[in-house]
C-alpha atoms as a PDB file:
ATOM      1  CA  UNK A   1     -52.206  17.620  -0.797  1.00  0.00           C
ATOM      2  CA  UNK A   2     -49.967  20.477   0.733  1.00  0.00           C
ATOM      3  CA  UNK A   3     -53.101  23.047  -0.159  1.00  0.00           C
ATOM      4  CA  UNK A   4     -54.474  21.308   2.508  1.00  0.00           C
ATOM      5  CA  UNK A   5     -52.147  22.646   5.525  1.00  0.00           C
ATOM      6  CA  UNK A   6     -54.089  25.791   5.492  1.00  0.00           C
ATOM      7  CA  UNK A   7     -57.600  24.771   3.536  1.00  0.00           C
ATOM      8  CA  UNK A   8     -59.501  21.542   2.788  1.00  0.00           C
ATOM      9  CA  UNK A   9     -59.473  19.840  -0.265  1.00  0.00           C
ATOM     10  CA  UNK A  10     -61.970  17.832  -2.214  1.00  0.00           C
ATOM     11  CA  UNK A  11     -61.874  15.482  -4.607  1.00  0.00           C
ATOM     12  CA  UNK A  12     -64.186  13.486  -6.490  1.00  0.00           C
ATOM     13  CA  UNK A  13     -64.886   9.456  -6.458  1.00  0.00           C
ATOM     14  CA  UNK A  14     -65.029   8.821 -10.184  1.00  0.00           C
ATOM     15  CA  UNK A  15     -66.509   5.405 -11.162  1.00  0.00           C
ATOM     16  CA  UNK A  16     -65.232   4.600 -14.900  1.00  0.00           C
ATOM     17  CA  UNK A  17     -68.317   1.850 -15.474  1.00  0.00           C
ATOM     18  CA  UNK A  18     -70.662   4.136 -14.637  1.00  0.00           C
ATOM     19  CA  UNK A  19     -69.374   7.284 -15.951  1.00  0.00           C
ATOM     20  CA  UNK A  20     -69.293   5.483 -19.837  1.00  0.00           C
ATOM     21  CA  UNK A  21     -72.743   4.369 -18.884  1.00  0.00           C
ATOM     22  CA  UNK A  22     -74.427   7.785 -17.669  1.00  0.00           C
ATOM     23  CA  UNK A  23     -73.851  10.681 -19.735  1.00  0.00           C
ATOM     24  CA  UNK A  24     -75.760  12.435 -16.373  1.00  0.00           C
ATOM     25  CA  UNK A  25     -73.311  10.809 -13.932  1.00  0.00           C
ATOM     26  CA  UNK A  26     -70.705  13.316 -11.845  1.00  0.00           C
ATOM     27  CA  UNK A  27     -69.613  11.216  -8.924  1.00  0.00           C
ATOM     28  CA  UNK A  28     -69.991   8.414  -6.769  1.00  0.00           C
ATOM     29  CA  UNK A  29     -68.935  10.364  -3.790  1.00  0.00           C
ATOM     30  CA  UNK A  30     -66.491  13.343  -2.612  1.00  0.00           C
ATOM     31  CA  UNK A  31     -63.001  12.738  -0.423  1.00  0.00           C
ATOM     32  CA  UNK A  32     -62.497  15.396   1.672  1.00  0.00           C
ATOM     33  CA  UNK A  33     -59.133  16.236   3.068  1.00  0.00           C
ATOM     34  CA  UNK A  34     -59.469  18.877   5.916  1.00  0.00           C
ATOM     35  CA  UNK A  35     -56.051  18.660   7.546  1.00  0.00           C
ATOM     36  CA  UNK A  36     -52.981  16.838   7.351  1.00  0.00           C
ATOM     37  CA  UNK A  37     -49.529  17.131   9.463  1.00  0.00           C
ATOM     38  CA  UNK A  38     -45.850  15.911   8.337  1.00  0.00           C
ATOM     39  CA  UNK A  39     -44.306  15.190  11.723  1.00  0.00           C
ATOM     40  CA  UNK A  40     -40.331  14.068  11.666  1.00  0.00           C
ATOM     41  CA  UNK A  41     -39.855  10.600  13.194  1.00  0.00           C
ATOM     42  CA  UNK A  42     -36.379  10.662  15.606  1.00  0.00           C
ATOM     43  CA  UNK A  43     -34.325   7.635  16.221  1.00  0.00           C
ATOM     44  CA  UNK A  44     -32.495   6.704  19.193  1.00  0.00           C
ATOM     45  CA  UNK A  45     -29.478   8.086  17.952  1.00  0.00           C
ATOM     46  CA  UNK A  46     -30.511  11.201  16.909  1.00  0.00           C
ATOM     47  CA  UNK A  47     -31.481  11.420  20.500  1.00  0.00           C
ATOM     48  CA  UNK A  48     -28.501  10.193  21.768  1.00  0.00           C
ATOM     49  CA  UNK A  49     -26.321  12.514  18.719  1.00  0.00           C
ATOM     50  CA  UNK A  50     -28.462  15.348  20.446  1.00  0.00           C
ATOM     51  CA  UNK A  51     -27.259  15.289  23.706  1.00  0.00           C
ATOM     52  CA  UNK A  52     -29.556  12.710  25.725  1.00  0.00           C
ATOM     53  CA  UNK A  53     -27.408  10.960  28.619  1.00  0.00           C
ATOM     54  CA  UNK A  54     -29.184   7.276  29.879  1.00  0.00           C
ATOM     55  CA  UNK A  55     -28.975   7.577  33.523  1.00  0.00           C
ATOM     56  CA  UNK A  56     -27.988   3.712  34.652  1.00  0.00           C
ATOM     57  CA  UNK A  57     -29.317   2.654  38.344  1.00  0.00           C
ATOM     58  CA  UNK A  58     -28.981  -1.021  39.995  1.00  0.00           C
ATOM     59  CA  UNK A  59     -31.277  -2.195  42.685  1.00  0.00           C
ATOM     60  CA  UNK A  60     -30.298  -5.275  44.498  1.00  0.00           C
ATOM     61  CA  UNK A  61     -32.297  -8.214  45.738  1.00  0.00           C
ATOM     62  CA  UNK A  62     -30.648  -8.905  49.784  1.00  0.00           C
ATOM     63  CA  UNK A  63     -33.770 -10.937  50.937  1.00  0.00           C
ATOM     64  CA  UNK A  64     -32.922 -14.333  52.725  1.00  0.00           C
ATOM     65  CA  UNK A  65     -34.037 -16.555  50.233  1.00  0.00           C
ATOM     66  CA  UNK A  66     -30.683 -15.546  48.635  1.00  0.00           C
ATOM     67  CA  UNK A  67     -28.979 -18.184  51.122  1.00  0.00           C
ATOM     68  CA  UNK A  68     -25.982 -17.070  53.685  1.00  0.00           C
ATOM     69  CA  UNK A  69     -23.879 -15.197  51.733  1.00  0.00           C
ATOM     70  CA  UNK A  70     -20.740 -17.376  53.202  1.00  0.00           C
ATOM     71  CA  UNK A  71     -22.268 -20.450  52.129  1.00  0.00           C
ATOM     72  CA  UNK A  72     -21.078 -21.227  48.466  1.00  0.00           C
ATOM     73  CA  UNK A  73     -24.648 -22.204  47.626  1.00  0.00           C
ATOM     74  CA  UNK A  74     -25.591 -18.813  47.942  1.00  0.00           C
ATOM     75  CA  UNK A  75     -26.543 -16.188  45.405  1.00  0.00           C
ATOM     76  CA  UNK A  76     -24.799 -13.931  46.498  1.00  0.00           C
ATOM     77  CA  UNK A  77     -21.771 -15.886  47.350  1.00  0.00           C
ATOM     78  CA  UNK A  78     -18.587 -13.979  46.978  1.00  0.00           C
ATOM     79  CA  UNK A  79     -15.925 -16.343  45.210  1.00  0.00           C
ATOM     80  CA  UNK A  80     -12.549 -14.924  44.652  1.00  0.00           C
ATOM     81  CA  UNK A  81     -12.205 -16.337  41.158  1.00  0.00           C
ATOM     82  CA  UNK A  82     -15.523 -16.353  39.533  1.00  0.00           C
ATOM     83  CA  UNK A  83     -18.063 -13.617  39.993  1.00  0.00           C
ATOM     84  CA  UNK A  84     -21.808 -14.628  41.194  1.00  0.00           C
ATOM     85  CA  UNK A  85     -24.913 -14.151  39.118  1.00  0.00           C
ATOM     86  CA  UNK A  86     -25.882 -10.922  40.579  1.00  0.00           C
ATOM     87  CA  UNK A  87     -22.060  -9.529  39.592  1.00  0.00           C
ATOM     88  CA  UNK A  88     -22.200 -11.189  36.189  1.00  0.00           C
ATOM     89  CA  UNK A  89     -25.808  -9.317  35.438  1.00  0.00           C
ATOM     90  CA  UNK A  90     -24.158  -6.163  36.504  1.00  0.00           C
ATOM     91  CA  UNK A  91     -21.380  -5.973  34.569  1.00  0.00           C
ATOM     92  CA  UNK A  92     -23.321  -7.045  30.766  1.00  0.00           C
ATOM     93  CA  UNK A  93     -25.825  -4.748  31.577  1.00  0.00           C
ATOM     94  CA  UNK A  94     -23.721  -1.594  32.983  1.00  0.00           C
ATOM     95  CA  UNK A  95     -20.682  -2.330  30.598  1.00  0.00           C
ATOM     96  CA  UNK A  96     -23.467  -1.130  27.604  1.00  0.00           C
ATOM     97  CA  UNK A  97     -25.451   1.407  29.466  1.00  0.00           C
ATOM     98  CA  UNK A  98     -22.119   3.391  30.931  1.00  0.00           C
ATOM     99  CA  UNK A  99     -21.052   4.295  27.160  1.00  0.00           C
ATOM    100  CA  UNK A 100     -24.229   6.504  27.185  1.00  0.00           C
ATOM    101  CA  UNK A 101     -23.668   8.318  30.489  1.00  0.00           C
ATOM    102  CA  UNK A 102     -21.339  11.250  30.648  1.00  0.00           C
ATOM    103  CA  UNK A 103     -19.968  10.922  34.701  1.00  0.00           C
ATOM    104  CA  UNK A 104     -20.523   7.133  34.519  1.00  0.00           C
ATOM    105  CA  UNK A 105     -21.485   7.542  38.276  1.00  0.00           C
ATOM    106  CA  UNK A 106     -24.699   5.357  39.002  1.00  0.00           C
ATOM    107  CA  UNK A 107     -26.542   5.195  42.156  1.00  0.00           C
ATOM    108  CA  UNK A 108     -26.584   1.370  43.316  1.00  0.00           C
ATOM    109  CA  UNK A 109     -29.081   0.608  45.855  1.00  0.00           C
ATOM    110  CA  UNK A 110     -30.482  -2.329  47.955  1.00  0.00           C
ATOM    111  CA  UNK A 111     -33.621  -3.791  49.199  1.00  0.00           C
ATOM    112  CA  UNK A 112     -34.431  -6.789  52.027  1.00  0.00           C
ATOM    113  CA  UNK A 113     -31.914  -6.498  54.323  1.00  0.00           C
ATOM    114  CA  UNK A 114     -31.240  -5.706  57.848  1.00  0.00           C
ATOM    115  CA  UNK A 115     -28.844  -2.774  57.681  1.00  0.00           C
ATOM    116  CA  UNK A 116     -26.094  -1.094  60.021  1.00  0.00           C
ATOM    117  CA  UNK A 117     -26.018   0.761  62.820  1.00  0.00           C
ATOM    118  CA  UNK A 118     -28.990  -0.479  63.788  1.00  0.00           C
ATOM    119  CA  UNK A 119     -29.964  -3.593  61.766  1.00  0.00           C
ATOM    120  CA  UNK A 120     -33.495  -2.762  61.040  1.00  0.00           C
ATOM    121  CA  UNK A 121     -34.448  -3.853  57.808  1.00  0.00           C
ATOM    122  CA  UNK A 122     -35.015  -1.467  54.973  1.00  0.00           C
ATOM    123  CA  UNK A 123     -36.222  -1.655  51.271  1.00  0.00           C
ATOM    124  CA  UNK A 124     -34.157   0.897  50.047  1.00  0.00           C
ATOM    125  CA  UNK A 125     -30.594   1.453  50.766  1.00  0.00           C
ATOM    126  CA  UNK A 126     -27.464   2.857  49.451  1.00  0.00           C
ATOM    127  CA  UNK A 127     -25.198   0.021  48.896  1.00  0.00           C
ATOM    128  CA  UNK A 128     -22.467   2.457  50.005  1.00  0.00           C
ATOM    129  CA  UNK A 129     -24.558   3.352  53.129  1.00  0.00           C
ATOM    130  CA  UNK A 130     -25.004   6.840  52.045  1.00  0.00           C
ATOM    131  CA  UNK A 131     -28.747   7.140  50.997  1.00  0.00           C
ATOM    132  CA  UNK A 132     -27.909  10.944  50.092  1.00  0.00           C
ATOM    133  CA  UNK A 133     -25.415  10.174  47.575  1.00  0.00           C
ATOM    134  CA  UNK A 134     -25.770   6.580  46.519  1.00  0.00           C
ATOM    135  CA  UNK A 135     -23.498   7.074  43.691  1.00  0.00           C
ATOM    136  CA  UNK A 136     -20.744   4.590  42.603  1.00  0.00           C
ATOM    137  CA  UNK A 137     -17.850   5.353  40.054  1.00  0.00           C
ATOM    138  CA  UNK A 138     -18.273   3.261  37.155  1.00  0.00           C
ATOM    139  CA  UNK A 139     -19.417  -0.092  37.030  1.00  0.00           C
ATOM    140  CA  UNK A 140     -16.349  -1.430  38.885  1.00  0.00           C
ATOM    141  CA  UNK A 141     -17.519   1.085  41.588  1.00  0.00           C
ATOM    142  CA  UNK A 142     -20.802  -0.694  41.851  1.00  0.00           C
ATOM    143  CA  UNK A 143     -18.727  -4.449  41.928  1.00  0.00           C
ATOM    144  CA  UNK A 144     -16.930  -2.985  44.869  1.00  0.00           C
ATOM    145  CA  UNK A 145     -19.809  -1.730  46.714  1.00  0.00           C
ATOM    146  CA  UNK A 146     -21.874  -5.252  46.464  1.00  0.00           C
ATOM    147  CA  UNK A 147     -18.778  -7.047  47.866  1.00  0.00           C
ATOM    148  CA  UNK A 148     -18.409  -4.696  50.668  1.00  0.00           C
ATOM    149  CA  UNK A 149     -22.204  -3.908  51.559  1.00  0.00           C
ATOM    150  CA  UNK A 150     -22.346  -8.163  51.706  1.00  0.00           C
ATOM    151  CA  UNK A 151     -19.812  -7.937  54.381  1.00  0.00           C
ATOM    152  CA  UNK A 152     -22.252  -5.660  56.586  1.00  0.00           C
ATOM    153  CA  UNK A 153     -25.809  -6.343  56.216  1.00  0.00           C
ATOM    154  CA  UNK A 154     -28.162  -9.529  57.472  1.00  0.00           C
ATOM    155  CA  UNK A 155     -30.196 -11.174  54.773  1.00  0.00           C
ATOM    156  CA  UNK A 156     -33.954 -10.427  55.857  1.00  0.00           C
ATOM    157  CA  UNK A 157     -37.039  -9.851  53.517  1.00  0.00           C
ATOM    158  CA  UNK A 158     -39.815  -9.586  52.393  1.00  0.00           C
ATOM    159  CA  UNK A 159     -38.901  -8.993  48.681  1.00  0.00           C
ATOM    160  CA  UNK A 160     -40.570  -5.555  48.260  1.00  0.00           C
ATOM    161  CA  UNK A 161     -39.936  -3.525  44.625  1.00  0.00           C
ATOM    162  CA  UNK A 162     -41.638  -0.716  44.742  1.00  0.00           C
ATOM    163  CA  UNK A 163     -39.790   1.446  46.613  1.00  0.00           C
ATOM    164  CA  UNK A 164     -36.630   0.997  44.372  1.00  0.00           C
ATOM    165  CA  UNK A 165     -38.448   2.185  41.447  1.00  0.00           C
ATOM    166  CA  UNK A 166     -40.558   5.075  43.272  1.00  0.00           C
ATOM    167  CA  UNK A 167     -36.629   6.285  44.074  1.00  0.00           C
ATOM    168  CA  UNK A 168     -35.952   6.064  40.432  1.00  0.00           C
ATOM    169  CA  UNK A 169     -39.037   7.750  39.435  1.00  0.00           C
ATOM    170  CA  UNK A 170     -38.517  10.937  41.033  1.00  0.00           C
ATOM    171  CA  UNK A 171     -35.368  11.629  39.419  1.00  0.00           C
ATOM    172  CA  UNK A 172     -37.091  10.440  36.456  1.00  0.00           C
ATOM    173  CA  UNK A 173     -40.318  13.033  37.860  1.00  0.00           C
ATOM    174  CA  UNK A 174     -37.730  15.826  37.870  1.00  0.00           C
ATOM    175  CA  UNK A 175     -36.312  15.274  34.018  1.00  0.00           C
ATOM    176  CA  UNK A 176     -39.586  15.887  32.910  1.00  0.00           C
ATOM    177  CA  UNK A 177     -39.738  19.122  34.144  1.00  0.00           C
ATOM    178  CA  UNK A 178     -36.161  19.949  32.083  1.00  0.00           C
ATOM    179  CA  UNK A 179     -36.881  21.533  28.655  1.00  0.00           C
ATOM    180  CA  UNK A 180     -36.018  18.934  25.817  1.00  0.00           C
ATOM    181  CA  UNK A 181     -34.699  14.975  26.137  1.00  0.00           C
ATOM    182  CA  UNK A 182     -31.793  15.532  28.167  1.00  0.00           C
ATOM    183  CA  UNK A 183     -32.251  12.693  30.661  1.00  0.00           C
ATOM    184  CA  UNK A 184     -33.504   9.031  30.721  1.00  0.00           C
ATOM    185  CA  UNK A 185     -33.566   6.361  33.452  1.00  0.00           C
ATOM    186  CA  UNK A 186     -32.745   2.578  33.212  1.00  0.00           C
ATOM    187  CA  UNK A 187     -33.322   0.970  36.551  1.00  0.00           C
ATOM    188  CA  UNK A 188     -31.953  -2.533  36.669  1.00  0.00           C
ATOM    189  CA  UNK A 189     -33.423  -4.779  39.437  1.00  0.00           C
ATOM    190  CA  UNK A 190     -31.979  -7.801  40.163  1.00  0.00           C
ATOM    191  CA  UNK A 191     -34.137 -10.397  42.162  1.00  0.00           C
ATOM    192  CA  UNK A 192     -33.872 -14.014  42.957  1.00  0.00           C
ATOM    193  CA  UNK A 193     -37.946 -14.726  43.307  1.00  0.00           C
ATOM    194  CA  UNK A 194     -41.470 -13.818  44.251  1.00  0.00           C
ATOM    195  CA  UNK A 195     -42.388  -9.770  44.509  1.00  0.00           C
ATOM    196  CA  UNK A 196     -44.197  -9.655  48.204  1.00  0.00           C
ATOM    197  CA  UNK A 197     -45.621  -6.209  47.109  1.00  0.00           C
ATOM    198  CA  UNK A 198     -47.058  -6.739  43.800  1.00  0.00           C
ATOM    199  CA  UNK A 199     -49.972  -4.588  43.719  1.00  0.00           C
ATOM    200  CA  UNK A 200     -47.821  -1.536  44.880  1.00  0.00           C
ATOM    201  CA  UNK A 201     -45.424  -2.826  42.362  1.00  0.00           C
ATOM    202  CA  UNK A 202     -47.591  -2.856  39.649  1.00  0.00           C
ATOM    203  CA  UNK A 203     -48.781   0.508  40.913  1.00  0.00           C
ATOM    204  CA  UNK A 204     -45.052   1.875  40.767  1.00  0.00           C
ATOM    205  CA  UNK A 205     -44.733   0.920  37.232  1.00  0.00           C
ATOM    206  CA  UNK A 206     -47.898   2.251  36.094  1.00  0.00           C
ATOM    207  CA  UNK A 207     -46.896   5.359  37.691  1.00  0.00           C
ATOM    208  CA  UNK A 208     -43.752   5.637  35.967  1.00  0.00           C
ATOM    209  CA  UNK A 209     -44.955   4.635  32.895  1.00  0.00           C
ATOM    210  CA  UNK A 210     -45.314   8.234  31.545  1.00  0.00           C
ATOM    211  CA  UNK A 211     -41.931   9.134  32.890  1.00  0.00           C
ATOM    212  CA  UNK A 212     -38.528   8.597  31.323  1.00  0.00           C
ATOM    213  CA  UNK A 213     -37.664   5.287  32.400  1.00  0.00           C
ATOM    214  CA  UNK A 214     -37.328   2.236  31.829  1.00  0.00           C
ATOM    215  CA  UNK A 215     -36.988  -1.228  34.055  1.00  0.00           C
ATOM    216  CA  UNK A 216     -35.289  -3.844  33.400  1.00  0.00           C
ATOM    217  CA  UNK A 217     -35.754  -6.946  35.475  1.00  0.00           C
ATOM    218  CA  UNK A 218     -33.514  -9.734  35.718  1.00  0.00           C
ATOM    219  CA  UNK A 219     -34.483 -13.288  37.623  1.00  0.00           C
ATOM    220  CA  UNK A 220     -31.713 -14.797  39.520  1.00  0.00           C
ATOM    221  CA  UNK A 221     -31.525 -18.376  40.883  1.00  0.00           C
ATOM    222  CA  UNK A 222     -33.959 -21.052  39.842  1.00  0.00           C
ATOM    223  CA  UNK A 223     -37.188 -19.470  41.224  1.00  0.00           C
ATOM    224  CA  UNK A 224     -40.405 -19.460  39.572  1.00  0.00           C
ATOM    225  CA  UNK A 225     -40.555 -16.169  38.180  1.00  0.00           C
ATOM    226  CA  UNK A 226     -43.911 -16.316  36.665  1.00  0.00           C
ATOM    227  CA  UNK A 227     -45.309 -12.633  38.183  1.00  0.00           C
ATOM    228  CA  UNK A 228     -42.354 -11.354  36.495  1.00  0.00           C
ATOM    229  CA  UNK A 229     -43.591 -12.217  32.985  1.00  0.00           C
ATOM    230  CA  UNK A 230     -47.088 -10.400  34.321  1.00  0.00           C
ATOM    231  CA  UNK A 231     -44.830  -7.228  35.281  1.00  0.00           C
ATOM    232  CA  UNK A 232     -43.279  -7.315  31.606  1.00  0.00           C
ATOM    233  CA  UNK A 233     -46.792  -7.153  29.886  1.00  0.00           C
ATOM    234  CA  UNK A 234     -46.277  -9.783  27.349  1.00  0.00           C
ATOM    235  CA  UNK A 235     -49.588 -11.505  28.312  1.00  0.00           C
ATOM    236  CA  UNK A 236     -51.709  -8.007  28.006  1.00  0.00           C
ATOM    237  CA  UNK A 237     -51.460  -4.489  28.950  1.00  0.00           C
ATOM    238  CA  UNK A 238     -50.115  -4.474  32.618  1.00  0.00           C
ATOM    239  CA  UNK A 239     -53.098  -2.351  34.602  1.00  0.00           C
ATOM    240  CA  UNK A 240     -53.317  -1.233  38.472  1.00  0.00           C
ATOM    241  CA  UNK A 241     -55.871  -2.953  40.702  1.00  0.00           C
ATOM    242  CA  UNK A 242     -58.338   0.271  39.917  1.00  0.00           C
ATOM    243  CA  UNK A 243     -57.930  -1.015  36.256  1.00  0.00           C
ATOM    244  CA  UNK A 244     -55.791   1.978  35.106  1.00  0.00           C
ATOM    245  CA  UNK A 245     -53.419   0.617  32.337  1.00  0.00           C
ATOM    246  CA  UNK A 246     -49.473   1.707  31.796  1.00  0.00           C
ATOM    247  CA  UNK A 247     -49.030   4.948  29.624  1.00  0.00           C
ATOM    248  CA  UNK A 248     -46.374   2.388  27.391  1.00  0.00           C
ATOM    249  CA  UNK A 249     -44.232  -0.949  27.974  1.00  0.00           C
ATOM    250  CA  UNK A 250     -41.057   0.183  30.285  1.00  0.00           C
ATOM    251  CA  UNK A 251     -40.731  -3.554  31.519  1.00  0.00           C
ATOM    252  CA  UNK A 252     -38.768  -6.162  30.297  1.00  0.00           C
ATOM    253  CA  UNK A 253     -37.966  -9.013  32.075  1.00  0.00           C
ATOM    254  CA  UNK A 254     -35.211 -11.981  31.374  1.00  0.00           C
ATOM    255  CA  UNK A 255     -34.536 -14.760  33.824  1.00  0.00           C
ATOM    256  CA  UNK A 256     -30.325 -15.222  34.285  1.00  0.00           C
ATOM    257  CA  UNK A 257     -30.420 -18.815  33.614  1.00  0.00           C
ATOM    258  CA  UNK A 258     -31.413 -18.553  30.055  1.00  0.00           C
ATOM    259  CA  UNK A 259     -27.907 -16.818  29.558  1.00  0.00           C
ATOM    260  CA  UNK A 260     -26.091 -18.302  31.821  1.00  0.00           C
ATOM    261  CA  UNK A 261     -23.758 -20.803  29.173  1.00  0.00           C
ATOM    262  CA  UNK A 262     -23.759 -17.479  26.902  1.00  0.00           C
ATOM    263  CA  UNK A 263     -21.066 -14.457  26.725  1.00  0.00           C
ATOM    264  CA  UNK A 264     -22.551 -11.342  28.799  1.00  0.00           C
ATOM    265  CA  UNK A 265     -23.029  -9.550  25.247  1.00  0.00           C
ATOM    266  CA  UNK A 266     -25.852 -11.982  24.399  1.00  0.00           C
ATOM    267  CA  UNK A 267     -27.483 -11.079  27.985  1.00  0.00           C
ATOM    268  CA  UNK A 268     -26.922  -7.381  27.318  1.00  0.00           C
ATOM    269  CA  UNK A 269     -28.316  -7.403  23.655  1.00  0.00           C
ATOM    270  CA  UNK A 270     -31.593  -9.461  24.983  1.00  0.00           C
ATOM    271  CA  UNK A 271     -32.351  -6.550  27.863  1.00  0.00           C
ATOM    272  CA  UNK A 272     -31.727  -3.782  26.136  1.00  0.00           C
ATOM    273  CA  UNK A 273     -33.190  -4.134  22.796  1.00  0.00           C
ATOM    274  CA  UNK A 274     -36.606  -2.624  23.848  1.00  0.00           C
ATOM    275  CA  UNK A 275     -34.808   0.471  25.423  1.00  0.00           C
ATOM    276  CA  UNK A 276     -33.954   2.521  22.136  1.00  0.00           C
ATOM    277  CA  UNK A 277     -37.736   1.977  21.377  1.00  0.00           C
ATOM    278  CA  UNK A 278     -38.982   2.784  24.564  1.00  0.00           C
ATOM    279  CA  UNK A 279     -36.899   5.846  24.277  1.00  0.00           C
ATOM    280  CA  UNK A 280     -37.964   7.345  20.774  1.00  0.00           C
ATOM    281  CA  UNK A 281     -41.869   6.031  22.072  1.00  0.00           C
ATOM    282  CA  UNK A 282     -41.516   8.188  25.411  1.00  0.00           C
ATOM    283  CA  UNK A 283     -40.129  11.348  23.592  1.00  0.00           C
ATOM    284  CA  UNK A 284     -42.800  11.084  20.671  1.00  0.00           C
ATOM    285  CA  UNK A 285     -45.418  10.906  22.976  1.00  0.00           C
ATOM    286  CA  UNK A 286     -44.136  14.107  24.699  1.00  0.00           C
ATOM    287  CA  UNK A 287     -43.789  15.816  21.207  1.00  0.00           C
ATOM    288  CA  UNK A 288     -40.149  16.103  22.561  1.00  0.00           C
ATOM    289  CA  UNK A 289     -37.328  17.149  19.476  1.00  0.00           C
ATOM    290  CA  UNK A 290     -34.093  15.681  20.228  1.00  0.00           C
ATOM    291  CA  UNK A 291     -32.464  18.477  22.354  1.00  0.00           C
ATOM    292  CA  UNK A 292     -29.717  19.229  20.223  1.00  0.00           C
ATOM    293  CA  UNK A 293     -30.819  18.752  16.455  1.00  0.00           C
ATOM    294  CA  UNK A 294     -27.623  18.300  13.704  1.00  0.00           C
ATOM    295  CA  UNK A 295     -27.144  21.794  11.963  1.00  0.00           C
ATOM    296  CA  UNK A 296     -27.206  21.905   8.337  1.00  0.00           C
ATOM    297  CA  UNK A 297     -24.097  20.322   6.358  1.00  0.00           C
ATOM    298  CA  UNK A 298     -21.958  23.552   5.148  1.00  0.00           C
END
């Protein structure tokens, strides 16, 4: 077979019935092998053993179907001895993705609200304030800046997505352009109901779909979160209204309540499992090595 890397190779079909029957008989046929390629299949953590840092983003759900954040029925109620949904999602999902990020400084942003100085509402804002450096130090960082951003917006609407992940695509957009797999995006959106923009949504994803990211989407409250199982693609191959399909699966989706009477590992280990494949998938389609491959053992 290895003749065949620079030449084809034939080979005849021999038929042992006939050939005792038919002195005159040669072949039933001829295989022909004109090329063949041995390609090396990476894992995730030869990937991750050659250098690749998973870039963690949060984008936050502050739409008024949330409740008032000083009522205690509210999602995003702050009580002083037990954190909300929203903080509990956070922390199982960041407390993973941080051991894979060098500076562990992750922009956290926000979407629905009515924001300061002037209280207009916006779909994507720095939960610190500071759209040009949205970063928070570790996942405690993040904590802090939910609590405090709570204190200072109004609860508005409508519950628009697709500007969070167009943010996270165009750092994703520029990491293509780097030689090698050197950077990969997890965007975690956390939502308590119906997406208001779901075309442009589903638009957004297919976009990124060819870029390295991923999404992970996690229901909060006891909505009906049925267009989120459409965004995850379980039913079918998620496609834009013009019918153009996603590149790969970057979407998974996981409603809070079915984890709610579990420890946050069990969250974490349900949202993430489809990253280290969506990882290895994205960089094999690309034809992208890990950057740094192991030396030789001396």
């Amino acid at each position: 077979m290895a003749q065949a890397v620079d030449r084809k190779v034939e080979w005849p079909c021999i038929n042992p019935k006939k050939q005792a029957k038919k002195k005159s008989y040669q072949n039933s046929g001829i295989v022909q092998l004109t090329s063949y390629k041995v390609t090396k299949e990476y894992s995730f953590l030869d990937y991750i053993f050659g250098g690749l840092q998973i870039n963690f983003t949060v984008g936050i759900d502050f739409t008024a179907s949330n409740g008032d954040p000083s009522s205690a029925n509210s999602l995003h109620y702050i009580n002083p001895y037990q954190p909300n949904e929203y903080m509990r999602a956070i922390q199982a999902v960041g407390n993973v993705c941080q051991d894979y990020d060098s500076d562990k400084q992750f922009p956290s942003l926000g979407f629905g609200a009515k924001i300061p100085p002037n209280y207009e509402v916006s779909h994507e804002f720095a939960l610190n304030f500071n759209i040009n450096n949205p970063f928070c130090p570790g996942i405690q960082g993040i904590l802090d800046a939910y609590v405090n951003c709570i204190k200072q917006i109004q609860l508005y609407g409508p519950t628009n997505v697709a500007p969070i992940i167009n943010h996270a695509a165009k750092f994703a957009e520029a990491a293509q352009k780097e030689s090698g797999a050197k950077n990969y995006f997890v965007l975690l959106l956390l939502t308590d109901g119906v997406i208001s923009d779901l075309h442009k949504t589903v638009y957004a994803i297919v976009r990124a779909s060819g870029l390295p990211l991923s999404i992970i989407i996690v229901g909060v409250g006891s909505a009906d979160f049925t267009a989120m199982n459409f965004l995850d693609g379980d039913d079918g191959v998620l496609k834009t209204q013009a019918g153009e399909p996603v590149k790969r699966d970057i979407v998974q989706f996981v409603p809070f309540r079915d984890f709610e009477s579990v420890p946050p590992e069990e969250l974490a280990k349900h949202v993430l499992a489809e990253v280290p494949r969506q990882i290895t998938g994205y960089y094999t389609m690309m034809g992208s090595p890990p950057h740094l491959l192991p030396g030789p053992l001396s």
